[in-house]
N, C-alpha and C. Protein backbone atom coordinates (compact mmCIF):
# COMPACT_ATOMS: atom_id res chain seq x y z
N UNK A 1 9.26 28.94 9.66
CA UNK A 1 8.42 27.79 9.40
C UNK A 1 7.55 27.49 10.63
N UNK A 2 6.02 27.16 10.62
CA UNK A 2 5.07 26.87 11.44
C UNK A 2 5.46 25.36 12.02
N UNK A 3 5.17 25.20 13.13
CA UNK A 3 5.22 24.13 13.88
C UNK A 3 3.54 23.71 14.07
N UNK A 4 3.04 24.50 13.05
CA UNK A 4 1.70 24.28 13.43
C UNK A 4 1.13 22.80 12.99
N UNK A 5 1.71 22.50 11.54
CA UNK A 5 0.98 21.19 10.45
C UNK A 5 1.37 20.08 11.67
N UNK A 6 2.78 20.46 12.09
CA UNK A 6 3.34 19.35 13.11
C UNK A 6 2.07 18.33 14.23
N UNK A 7 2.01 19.57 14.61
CA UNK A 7 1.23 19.53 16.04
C UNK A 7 -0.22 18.93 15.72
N UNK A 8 -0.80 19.73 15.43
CA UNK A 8 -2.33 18.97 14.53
C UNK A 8 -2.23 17.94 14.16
N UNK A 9 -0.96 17.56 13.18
CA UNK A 9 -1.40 16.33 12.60
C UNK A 9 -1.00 14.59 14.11
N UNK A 10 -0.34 15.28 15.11
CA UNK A 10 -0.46 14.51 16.45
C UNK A 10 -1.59 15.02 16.88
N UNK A 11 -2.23 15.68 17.07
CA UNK A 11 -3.61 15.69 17.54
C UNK A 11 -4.51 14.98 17.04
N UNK A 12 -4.67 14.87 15.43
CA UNK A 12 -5.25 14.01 14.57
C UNK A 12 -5.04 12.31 15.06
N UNK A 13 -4.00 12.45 14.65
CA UNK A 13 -3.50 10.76 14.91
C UNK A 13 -4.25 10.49 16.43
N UNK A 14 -3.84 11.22 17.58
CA UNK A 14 -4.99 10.75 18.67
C UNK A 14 -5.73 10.96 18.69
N UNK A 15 -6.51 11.28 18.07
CA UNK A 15 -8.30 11.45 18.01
C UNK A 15 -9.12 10.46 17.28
N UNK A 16 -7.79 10.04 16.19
CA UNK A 16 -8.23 9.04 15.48
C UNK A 16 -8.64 7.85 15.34
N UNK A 17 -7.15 7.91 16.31
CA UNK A 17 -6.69 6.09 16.85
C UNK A 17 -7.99 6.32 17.90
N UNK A 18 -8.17 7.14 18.79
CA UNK A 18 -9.09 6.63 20.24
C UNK A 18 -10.45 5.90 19.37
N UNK A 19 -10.88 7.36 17.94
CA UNK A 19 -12.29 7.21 17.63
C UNK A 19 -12.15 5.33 16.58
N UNK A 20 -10.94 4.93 16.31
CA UNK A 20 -10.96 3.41 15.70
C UNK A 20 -11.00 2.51 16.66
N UNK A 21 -10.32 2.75 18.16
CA UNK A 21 -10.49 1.66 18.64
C UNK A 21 -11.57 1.65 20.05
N UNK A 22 -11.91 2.80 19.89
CA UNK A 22 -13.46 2.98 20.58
C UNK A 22 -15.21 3.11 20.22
N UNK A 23 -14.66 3.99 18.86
CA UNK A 23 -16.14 4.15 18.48
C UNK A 23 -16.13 3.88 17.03
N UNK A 24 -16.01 3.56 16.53
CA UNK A 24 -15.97 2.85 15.02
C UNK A 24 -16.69 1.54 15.46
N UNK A 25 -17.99 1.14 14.85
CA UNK A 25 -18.06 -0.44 14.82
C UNK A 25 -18.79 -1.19 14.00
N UNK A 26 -17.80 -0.37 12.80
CA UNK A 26 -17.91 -1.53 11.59
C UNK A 26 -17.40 -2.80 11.49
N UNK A 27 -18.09 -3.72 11.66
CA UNK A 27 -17.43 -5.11 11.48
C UNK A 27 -16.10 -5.67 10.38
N UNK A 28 -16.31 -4.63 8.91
CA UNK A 28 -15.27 -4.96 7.94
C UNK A 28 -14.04 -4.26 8.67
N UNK A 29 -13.84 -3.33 9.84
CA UNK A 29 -12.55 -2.69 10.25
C UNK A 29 -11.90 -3.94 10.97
N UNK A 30 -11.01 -4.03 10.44
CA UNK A 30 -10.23 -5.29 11.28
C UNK A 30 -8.69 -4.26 12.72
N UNK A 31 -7.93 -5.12 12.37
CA UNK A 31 -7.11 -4.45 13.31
C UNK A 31 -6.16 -3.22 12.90
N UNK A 32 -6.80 -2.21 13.29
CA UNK A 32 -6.24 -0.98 12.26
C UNK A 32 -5.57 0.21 13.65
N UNK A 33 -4.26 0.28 12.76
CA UNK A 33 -3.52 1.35 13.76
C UNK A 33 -3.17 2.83 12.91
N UNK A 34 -3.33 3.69 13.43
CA UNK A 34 -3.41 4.84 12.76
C UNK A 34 -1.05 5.16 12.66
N UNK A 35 -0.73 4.92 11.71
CA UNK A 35 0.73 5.05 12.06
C UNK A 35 1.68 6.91 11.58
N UNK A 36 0.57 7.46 11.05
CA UNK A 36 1.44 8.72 11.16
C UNK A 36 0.06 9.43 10.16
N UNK A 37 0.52 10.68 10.47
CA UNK A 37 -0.67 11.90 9.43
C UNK A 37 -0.13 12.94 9.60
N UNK A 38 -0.14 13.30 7.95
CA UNK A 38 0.14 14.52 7.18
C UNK A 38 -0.44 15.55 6.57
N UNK A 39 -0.41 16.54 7.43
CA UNK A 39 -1.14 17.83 7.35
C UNK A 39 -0.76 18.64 6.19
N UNK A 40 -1.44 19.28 5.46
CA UNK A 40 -0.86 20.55 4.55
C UNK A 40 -0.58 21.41 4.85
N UNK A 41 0.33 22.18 4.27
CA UNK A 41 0.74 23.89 5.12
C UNK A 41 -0.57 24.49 5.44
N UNK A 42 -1.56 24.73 4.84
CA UNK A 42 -2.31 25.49 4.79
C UNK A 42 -3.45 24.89 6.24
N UNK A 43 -3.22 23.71 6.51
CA UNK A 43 -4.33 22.95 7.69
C UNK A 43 -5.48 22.46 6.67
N UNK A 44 -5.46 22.18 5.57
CA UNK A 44 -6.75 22.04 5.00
C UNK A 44 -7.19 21.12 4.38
N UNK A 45 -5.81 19.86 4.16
CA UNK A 45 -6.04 18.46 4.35
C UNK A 45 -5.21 17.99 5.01
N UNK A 46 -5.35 16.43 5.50
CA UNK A 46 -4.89 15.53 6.19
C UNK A 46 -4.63 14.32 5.41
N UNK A 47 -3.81 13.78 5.40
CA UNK A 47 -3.44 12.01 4.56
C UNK A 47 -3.43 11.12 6.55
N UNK A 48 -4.53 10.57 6.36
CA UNK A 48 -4.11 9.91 7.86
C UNK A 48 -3.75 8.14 7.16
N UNK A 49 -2.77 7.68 7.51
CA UNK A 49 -1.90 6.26 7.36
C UNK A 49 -2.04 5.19 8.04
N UNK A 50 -3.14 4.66 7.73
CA UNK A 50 -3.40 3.06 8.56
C UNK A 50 -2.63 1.97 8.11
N UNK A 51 -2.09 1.74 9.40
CA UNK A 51 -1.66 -0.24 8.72
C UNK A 51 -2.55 -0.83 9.62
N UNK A 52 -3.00 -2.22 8.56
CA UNK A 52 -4.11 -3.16 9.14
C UNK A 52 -3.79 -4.30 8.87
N UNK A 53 -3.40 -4.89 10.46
CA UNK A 53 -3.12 -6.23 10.29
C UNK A 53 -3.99 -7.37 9.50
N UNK A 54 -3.36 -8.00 8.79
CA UNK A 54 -4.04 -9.01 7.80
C UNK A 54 -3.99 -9.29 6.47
N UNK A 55 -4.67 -9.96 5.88
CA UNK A 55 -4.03 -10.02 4.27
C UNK A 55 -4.51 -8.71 3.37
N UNK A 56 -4.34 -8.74 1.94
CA UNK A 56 -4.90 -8.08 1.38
C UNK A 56 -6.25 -7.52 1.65
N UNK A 57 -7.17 -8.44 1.46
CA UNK A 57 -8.70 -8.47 1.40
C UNK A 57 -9.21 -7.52 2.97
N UNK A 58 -8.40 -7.96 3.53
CA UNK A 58 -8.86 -7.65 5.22
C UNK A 58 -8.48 -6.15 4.74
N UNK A 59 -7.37 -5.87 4.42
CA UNK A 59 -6.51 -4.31 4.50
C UNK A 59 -7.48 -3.52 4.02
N UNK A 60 -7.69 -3.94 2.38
CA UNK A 60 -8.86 -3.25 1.63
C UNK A 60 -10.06 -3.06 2.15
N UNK A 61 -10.58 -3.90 2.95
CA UNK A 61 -11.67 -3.48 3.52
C UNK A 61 -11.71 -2.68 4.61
N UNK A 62 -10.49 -2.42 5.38
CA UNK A 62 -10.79 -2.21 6.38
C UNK A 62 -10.65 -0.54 5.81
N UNK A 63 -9.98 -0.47 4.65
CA UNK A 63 -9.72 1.32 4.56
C UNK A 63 -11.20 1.56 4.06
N UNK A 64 -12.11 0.63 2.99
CA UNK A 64 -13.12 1.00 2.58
C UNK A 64 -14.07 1.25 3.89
N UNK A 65 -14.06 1.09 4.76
CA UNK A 65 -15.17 0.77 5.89
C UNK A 65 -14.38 2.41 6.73
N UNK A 66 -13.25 2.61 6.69
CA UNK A 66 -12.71 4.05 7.16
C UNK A 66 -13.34 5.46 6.20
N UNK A 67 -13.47 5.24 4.55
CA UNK A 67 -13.54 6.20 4.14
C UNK A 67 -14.79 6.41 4.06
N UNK A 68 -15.68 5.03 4.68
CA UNK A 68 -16.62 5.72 4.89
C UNK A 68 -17.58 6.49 5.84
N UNK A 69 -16.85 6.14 6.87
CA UNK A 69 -16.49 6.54 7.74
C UNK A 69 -16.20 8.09 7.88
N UNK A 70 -15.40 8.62 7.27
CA UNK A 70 -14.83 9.75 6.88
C UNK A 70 -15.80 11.06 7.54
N UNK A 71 -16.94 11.00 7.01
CA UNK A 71 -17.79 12.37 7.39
C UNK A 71 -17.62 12.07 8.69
N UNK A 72 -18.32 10.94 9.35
CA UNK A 72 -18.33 10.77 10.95
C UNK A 72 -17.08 11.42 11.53
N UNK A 73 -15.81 10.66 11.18
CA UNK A 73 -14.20 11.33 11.76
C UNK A 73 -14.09 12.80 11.42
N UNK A 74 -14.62 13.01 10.28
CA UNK A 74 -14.20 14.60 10.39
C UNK A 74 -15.13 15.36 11.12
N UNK A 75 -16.32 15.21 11.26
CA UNK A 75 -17.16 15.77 12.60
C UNK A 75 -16.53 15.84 13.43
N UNK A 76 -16.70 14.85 14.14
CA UNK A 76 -15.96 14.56 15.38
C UNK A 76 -14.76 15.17 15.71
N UNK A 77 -13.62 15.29 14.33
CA UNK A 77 -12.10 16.06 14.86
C UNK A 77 -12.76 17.29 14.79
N UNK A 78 -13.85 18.35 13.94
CA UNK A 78 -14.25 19.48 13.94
C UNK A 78 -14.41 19.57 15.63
N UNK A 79 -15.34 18.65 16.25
CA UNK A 79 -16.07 18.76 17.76
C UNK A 79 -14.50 19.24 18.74
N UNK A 80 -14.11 17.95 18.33
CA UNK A 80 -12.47 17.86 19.53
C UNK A 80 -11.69 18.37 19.48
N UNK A 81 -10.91 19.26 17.87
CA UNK A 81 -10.03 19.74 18.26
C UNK A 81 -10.41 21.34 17.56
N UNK A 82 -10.73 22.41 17.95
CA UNK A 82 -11.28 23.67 17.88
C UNK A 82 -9.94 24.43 16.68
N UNK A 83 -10.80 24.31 15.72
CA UNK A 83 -9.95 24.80 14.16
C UNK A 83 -11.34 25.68 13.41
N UNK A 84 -10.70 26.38 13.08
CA UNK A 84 -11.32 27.28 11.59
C UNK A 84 -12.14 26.48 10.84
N UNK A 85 -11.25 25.86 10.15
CA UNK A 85 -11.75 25.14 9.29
C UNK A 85 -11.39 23.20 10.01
N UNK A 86 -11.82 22.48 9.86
CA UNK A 86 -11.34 20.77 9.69
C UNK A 86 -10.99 20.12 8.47
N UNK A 87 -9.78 19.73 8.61
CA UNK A 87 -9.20 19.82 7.33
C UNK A 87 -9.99 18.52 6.24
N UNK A 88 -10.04 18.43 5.34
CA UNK A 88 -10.59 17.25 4.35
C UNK A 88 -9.93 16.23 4.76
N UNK A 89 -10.39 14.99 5.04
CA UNK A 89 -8.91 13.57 5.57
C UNK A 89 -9.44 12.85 3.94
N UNK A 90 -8.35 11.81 4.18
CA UNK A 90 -7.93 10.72 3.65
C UNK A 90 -7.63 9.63 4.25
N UNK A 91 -7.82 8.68 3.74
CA UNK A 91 -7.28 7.63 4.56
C UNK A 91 -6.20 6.67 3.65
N UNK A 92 -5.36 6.69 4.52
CA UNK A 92 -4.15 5.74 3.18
C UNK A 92 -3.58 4.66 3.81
N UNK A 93 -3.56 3.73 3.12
CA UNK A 93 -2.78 2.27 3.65
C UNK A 93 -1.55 2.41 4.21
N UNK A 94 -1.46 1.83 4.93
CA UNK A 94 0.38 2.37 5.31
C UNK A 94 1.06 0.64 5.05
N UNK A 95 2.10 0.84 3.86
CA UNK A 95 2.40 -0.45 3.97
C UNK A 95 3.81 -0.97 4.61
N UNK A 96 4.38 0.29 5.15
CA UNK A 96 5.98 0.16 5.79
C UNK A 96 6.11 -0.94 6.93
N UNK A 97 4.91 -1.14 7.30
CA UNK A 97 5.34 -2.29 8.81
C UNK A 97 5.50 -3.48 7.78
N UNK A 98 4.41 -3.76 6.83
CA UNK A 98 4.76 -4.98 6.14
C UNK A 98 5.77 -5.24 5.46
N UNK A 99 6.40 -3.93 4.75
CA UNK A 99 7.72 -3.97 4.00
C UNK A 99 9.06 -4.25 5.01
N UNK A 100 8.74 -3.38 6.14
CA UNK A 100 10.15 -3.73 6.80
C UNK A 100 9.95 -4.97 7.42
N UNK A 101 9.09 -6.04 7.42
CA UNK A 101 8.91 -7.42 8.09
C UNK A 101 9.36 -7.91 7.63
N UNK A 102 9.08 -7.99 5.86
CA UNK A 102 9.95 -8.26 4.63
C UNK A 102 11.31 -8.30 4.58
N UNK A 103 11.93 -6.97 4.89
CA UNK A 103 13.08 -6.72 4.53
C UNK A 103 13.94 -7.48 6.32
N UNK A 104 13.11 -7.63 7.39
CA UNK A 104 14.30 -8.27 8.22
C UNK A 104 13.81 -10.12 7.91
N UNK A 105 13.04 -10.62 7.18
CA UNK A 105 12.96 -11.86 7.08
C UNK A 105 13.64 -12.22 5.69
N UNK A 106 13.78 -11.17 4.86
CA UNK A 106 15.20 -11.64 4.06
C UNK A 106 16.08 -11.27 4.40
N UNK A 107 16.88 -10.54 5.46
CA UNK A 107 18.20 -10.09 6.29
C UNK A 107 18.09 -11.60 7.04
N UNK A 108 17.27 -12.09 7.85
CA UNK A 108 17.58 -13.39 8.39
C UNK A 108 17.54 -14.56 7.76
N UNK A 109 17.09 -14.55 6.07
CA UNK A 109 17.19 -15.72 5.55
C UNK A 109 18.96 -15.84 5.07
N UNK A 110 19.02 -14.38 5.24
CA UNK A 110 20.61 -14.26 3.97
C UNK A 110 21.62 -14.49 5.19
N UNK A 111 21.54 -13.60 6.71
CA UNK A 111 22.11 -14.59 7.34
C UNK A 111 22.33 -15.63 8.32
N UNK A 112 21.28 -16.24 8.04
CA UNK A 112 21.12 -17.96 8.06
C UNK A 112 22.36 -18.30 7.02
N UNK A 113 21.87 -17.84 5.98
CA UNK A 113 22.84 -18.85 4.75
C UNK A 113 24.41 -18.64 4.91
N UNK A 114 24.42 -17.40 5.36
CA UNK A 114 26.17 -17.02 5.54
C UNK A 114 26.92 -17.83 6.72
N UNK A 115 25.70 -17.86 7.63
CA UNK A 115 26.17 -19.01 9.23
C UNK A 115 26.49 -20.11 8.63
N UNK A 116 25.58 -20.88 8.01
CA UNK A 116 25.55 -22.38 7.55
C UNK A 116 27.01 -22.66 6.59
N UNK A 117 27.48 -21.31 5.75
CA UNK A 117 28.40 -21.45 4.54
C UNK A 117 29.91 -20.88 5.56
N UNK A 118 30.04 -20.35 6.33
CA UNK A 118 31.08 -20.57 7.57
C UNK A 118 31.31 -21.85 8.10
N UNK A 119 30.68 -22.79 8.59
CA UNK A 119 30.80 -23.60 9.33
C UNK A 119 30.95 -24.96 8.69
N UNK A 120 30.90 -25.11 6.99
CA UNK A 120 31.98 -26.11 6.18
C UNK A 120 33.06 -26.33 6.02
């Protein structure tokens, strides 16, 4: 098995994150962190995974304002990181930071309630 999809797709993720929080300056991109990207065996697409702080509306926009974006980023990774081909990206919401915020603010609501139901 290649260690290759590995490696690229960390090269990706830093090329990405630098080109969002340096040269991107679309106003609809709000606070967007690139949190992981998935290469195909073959190198010939990419799923890159933004979470963007904020509500819905903010999130949605901020991926619409990325995909369009898209030709620009894939230039650019063609320029920076020296491949055959540059693989096709994507850009996908990443919603795990918000889910696991979720899941420890109902772990601390449930025990809150178990403290309070001890101490009767």
């Amino acid at each position: 098995m290649s260690h290759r999809p590995g490696r690229l797709a960390e090269a990706i993720k830093q090329e990405v994150a630098q080109m969002i929080r340096e040269e991107l300056k679309d106003p609809r991109l709000g606070f967007a962190t690139v949190t992981r990207v998935e290469v195909s065996q073959d190198l010939r697409y990419a799923k890159i995974f933004i979470s963007v702080l904020g509500d819905e509306e903010q999130q949605s926009s901020s991926i619409k304002a990325l995909e369009r974006a898209a030709g620009f980023v894939r230039s650019e990774l063609g320029r920076r990181i020296r491949l055959r081909y540059t693989p096709e990206i994507v850009f996908k919401l990443d919603q795990s930071i918000a889910q696991g915020s979720r899941v420890l603010q109902l772990l601390n609501k449930v025990m809150d309630g178990s403290e309070s139901d001890d101490q009767s």
